[in-house]
Protein backbone atom coordinates (compact mmCIF):
# COMPACT_ATOMS: atom_id res chain seq x y z
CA UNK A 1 166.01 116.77 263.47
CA UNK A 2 162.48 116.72 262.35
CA UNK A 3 161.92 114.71 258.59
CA UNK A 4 159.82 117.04 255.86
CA UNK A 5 157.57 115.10 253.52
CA UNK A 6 156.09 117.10 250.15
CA UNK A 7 152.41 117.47 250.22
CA UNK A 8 150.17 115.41 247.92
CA UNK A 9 147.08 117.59 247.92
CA UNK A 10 147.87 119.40 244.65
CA UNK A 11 148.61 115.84 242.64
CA UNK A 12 145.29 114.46 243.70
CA UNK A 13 143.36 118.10 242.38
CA UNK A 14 145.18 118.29 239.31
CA UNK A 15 143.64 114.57 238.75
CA UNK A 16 140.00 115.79 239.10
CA UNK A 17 140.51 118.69 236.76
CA UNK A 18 142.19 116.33 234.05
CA UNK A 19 139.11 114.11 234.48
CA UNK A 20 136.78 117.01 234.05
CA UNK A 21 138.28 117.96 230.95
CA UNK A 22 138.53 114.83 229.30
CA UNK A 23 134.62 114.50 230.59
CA UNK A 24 133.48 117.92 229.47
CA UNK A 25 135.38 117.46 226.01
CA UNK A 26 133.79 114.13 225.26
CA UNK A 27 130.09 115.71 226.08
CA UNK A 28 130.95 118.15 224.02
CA UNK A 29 132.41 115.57 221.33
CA UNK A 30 129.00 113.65 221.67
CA UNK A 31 126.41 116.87 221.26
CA UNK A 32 128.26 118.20 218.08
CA UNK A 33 128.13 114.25 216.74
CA UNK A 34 124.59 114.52 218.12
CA UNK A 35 123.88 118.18 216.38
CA UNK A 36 125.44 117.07 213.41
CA UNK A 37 123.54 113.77 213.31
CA UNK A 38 120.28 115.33 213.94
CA UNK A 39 120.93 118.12 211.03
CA UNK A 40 121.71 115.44 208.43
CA UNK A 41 118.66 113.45 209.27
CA UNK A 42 116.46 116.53 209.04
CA UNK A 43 118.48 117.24 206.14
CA UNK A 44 117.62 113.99 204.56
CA UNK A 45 113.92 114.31 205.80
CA UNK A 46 114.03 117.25 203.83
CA UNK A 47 115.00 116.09 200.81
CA UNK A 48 113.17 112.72 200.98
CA UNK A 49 110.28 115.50 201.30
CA UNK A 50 111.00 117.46 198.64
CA UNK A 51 111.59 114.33 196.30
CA UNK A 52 107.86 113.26 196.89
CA UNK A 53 106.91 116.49 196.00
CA UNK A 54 108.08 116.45 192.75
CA UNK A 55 107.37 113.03 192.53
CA UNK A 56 103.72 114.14 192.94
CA UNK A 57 104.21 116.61 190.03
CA UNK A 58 105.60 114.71 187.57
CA UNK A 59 102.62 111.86 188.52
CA UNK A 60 100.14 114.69 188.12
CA UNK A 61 101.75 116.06 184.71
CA UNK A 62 102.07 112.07 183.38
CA UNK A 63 98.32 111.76 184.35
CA UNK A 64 97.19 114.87 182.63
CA UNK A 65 98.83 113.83 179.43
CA UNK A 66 97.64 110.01 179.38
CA UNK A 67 93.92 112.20 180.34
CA UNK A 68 94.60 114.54 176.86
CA UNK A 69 95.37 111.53 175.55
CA UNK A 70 92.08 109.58 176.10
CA UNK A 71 90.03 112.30 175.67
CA UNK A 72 90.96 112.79 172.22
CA UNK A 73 88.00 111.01 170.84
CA UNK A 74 89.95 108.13 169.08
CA UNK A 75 88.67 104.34 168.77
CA UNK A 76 91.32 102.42 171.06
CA UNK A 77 92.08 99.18 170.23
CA UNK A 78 91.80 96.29 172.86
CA UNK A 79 95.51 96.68 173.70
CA UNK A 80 96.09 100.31 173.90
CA UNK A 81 92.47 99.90 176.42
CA UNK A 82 94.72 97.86 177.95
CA UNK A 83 97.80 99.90 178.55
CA UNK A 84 96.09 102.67 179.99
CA UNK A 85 94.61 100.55 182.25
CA UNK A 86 97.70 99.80 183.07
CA UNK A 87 99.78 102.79 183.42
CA UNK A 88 96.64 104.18 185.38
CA UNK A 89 97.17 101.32 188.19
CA UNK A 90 100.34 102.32 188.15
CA UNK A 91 99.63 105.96 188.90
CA UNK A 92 97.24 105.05 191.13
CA UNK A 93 100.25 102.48 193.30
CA UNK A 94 102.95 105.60 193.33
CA UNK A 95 100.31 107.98 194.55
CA UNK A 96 99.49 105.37 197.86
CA UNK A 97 102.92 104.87 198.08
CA UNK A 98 103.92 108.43 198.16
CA UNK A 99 100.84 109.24 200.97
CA UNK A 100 101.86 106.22 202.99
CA UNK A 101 104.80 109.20 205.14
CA UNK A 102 108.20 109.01 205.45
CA UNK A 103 110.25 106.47 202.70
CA UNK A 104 113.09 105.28 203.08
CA UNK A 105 116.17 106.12 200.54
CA UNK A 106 115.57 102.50 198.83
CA UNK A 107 111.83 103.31 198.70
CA UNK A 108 112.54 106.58 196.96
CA UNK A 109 114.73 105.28 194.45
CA UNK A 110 112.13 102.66 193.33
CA UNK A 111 110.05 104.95 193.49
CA UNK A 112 111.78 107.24 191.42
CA UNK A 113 112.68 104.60 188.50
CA UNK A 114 108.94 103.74 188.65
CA UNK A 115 107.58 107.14 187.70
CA UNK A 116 110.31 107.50 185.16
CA UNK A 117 109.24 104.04 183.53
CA UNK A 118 106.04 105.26 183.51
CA UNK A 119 106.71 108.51 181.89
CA UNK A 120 108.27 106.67 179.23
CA UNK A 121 105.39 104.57 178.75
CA UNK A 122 102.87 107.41 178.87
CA UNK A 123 105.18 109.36 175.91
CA UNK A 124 105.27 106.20 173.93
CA UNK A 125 101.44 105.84 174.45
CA UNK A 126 100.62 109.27 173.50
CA UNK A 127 102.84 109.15 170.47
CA UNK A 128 100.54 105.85 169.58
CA UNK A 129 97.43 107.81 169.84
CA UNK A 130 98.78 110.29 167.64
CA UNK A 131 99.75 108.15 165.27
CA UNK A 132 96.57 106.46 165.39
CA UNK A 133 94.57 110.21 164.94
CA UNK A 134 96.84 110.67 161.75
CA UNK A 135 96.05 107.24 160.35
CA UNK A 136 92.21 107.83 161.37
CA UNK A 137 92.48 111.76 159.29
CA UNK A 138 93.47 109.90 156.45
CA UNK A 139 90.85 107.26 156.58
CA UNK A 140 88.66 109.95 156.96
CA UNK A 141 90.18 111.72 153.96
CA UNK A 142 89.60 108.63 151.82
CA UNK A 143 86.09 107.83 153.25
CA UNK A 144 85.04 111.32 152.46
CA UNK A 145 86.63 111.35 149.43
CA UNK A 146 85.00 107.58 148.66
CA UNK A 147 81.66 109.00 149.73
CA UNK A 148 81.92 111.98 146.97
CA UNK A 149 83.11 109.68 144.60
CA UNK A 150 80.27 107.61 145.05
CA UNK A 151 77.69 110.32 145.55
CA UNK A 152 78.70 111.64 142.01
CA UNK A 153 78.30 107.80 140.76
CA UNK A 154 74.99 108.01 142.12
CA UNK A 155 73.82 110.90 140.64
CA UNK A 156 75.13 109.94 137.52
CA UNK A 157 73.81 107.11 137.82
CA UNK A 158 70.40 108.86 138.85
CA UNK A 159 70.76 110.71 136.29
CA UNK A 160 71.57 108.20 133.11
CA UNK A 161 68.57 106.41 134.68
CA UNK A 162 65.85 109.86 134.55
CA UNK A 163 67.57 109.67 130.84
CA UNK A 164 66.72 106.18 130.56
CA UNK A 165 63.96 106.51 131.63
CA UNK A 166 62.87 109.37 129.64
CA UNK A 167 63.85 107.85 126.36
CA UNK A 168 62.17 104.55 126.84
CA UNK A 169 59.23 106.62 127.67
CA UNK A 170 59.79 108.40 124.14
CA UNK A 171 60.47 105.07 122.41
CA UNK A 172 57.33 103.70 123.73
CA UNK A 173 55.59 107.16 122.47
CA UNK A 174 57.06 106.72 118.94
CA UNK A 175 57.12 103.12 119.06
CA UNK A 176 53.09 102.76 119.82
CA UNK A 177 51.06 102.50 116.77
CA UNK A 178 49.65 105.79 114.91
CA UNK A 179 46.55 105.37 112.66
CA UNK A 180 46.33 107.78 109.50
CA UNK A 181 43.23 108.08 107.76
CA UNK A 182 40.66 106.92 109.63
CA UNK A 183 37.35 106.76 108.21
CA UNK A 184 33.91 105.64 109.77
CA UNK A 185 31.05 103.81 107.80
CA UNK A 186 27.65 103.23 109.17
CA UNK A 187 26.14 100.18 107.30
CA UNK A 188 22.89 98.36 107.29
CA UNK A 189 22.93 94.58 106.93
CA UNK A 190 19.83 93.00 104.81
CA UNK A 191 18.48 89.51 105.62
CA UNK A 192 20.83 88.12 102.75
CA UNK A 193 23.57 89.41 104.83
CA UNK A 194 24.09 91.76 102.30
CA UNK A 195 25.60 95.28 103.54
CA UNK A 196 24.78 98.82 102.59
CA UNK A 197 26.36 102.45 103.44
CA UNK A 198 23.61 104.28 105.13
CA UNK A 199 23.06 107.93 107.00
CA UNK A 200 20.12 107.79 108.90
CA UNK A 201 20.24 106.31 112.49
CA UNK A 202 17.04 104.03 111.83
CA UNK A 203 19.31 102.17 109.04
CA UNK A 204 21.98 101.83 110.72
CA UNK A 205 23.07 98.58 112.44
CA UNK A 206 26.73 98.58 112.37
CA UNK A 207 30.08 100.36 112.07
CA UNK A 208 33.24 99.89 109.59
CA UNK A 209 36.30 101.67 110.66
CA UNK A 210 38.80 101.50 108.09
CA UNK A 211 42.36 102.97 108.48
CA UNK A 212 46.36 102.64 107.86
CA UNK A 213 48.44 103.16 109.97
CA UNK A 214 51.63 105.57 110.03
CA UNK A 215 55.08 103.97 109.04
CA UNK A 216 57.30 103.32 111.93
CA UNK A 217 60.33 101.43 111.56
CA UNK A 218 60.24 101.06 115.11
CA UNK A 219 57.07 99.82 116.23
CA UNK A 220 56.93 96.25 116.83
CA UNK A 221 56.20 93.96 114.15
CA UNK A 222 53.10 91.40 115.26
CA UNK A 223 49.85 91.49 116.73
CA UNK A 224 48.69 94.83 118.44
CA UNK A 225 45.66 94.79 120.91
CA UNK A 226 43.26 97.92 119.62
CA UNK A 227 41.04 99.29 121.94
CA UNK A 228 38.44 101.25 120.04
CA UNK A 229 35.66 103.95 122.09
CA UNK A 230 32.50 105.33 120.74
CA UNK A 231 30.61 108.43 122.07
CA UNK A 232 27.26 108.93 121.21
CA UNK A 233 25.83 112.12 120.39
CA UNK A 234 24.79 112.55 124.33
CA UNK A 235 28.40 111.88 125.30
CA UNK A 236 28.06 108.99 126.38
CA UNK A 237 30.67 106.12 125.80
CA UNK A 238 28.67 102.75 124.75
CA UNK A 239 29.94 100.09 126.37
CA UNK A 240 28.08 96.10 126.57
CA UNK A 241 30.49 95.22 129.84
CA UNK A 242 31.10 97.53 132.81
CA UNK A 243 34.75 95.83 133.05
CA UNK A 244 36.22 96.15 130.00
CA UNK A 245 39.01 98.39 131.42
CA UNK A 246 42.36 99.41 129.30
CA UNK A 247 45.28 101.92 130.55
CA UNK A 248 46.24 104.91 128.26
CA UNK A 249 48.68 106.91 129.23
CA UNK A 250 48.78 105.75 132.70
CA UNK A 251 45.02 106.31 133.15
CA UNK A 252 42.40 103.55 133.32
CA UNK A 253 39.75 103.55 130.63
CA UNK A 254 36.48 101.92 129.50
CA UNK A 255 36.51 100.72 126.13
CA UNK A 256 33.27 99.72 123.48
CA UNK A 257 35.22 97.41 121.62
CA UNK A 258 38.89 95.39 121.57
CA UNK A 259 40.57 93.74 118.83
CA UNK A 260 43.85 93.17 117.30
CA UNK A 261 45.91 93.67 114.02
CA UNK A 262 49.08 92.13 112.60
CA UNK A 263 51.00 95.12 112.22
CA UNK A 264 53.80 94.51 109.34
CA UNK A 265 54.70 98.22 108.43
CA UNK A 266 53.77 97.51 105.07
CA UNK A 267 50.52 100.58 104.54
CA UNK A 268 48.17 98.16 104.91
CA UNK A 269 44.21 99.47 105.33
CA UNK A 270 42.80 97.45 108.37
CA UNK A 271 38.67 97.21 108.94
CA UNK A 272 36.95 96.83 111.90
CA UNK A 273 33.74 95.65 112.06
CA UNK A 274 31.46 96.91 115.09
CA UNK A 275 28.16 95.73 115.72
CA UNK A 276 26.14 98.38 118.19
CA UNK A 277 23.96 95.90 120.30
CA UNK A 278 21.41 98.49 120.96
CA UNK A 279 20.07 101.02 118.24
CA UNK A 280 21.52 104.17 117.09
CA UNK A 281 20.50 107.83 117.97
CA UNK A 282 20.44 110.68 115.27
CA UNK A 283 23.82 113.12 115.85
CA UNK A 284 27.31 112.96 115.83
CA UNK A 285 29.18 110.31 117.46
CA UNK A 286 32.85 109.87 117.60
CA UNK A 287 34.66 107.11 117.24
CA UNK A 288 38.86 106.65 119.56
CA UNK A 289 41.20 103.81 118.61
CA UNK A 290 43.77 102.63 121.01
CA UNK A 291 46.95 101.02 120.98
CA UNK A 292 50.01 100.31 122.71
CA UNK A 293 49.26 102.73 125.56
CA UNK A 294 48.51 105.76 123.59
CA UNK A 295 45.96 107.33 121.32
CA UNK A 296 45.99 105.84 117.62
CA UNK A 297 43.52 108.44 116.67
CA UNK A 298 40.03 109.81 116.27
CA UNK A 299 37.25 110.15 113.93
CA UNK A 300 33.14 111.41 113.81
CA UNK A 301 30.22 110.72 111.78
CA UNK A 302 26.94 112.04 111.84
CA UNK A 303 23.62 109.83 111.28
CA UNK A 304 20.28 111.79 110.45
């Protein structure tokens, strides 16, 4: 009797397909952990990407508003200069950092908290340049302001001065001496020294100018310089010295003859004695009396 024995064939097949399975599942297993992998990273690429990007924004909008604020035409004091220096290092860091490629989650982050410090910063120093504009209107409002006030204290003062002027001008006008009655005597004068009134110009050898003055309560009580002028009858002033010069309302004159009276507001009748060092001509001369800057008055006489 011949012994059977099963075959083994089939046990050693279904092996190999078991194998396969387990082999094809676990290549499968490691491309999905491989797809999935890869799709996250690109996912985080993305994002990282998209991060910067805004990043970039925000740096530009922070710049623009620290560049409205400079440009605002304010006076910066030697901190603030300093802060914007500052925050634009800063701006100018983030923006290498951000070119540099790819960062790295921990990168990003600091990144991130950097650009939001700085944001801060830039508000805070934009709401100190405004602050410092509205400080610098109302300086400006109180210079102007000071500048009327002391443009109308000026003219004021301009003008109390014209008045000032003007009335010591008018109290130097009515203050001056004014001579009232003037009279002119042409005299001869004998060898006894004896004196006589004469009218013919061959006679004569001298002058006597009497006069009072006008009361004035104002004029100066004291001596008073008198300038006296005579014209002959050509019209010619006679005058012994080229340089006697005197000022009359403000214009220079030549003079015949100066003296002086004590003025005492009292009416007094003052003489003054004029000797003519050359002889006189027949006609009419006139005589001018000066004093204190002005015209005392005038007189003529006429010699045959």
């Amino acid at each position: 009797m011949e012994n059977t024995y099963p075959e083994q064939a089939p046990k050693r097949d279904s092996n190999k397909i078991y194998f396969l399975i387990v082999v094809i599942v676990a290549l499968l297993g490691t491309n999905a952990y491989l797809f999935f992998r890869d799709k996250k990273a690109n996912e985080r690429i993305v994002t990282i990407t998209d991060e910067k990007s805004r990043m970039e924004v925000e740096i530009d909008k922070i710049e623009a508003e620290l560049d409205k604020a400079t440009n605002a035409n304010i006076q910066l004091t030697a901190s603030m200069q300093e802060e914007q220096d500052l925050a634009r290092q800063k701006i100018s860091e983030l923006r290498e950092q951000l070119q540099k490629g790819q960062l790295t989650q921990n990168q990003l982050a600091k990144a991130r908290e950097e650009v939001k410090q700085l944001k801060f910063f830039v508000n805070q120093y934009t709401a100190d340049i405004d602050k410092l504009k509205k400080e610098n209107k109302v300086l400006s409002t109180e210079r102007d302001s000071l500048r009327t006030t002391v443009g109308n204290v000026t003219a004021r003062a301009s003008e109390l001065e014209q008045k000032n002027s003007e009335l010591s001008s008018k109290v130097q006008v009515a203050s001056a001496l004014k001579a009232a009655r003037i009279s002119v005597t042409p005299l001869r004068v004998r060898n006894s020294g004896k004196e006589a009134d004469v009218s013919r110009a061959s006679n004569a050898k001298k002058l006597r100018i009497s006069f009072t003055t006008v009361e004035n309560a104002i004029a100066t009580k004291g001596m008073h310089d008198i300038y006296m002028r005579i014209v002959d009858p050509t019209g010619n002033l006679i005058v012994s010295d080229n340089s006697s010069i005197f000022t009359s309302e403000g214009e220079e004159l030549q003079y015949t003859y100066k003296t002086a009276i004590e003025f005492a507001n009292d009416g007094k009748v003052y003489n003054i004695d004029w000797t003519n060092p050359f002889s006189f001509k027949k006609g009419t001369y006139t005589v001018l009396l000066y004093a204190d800057g002005y015209t005392m008055g005038k007189s003529s006489f006429t010699l045959k």
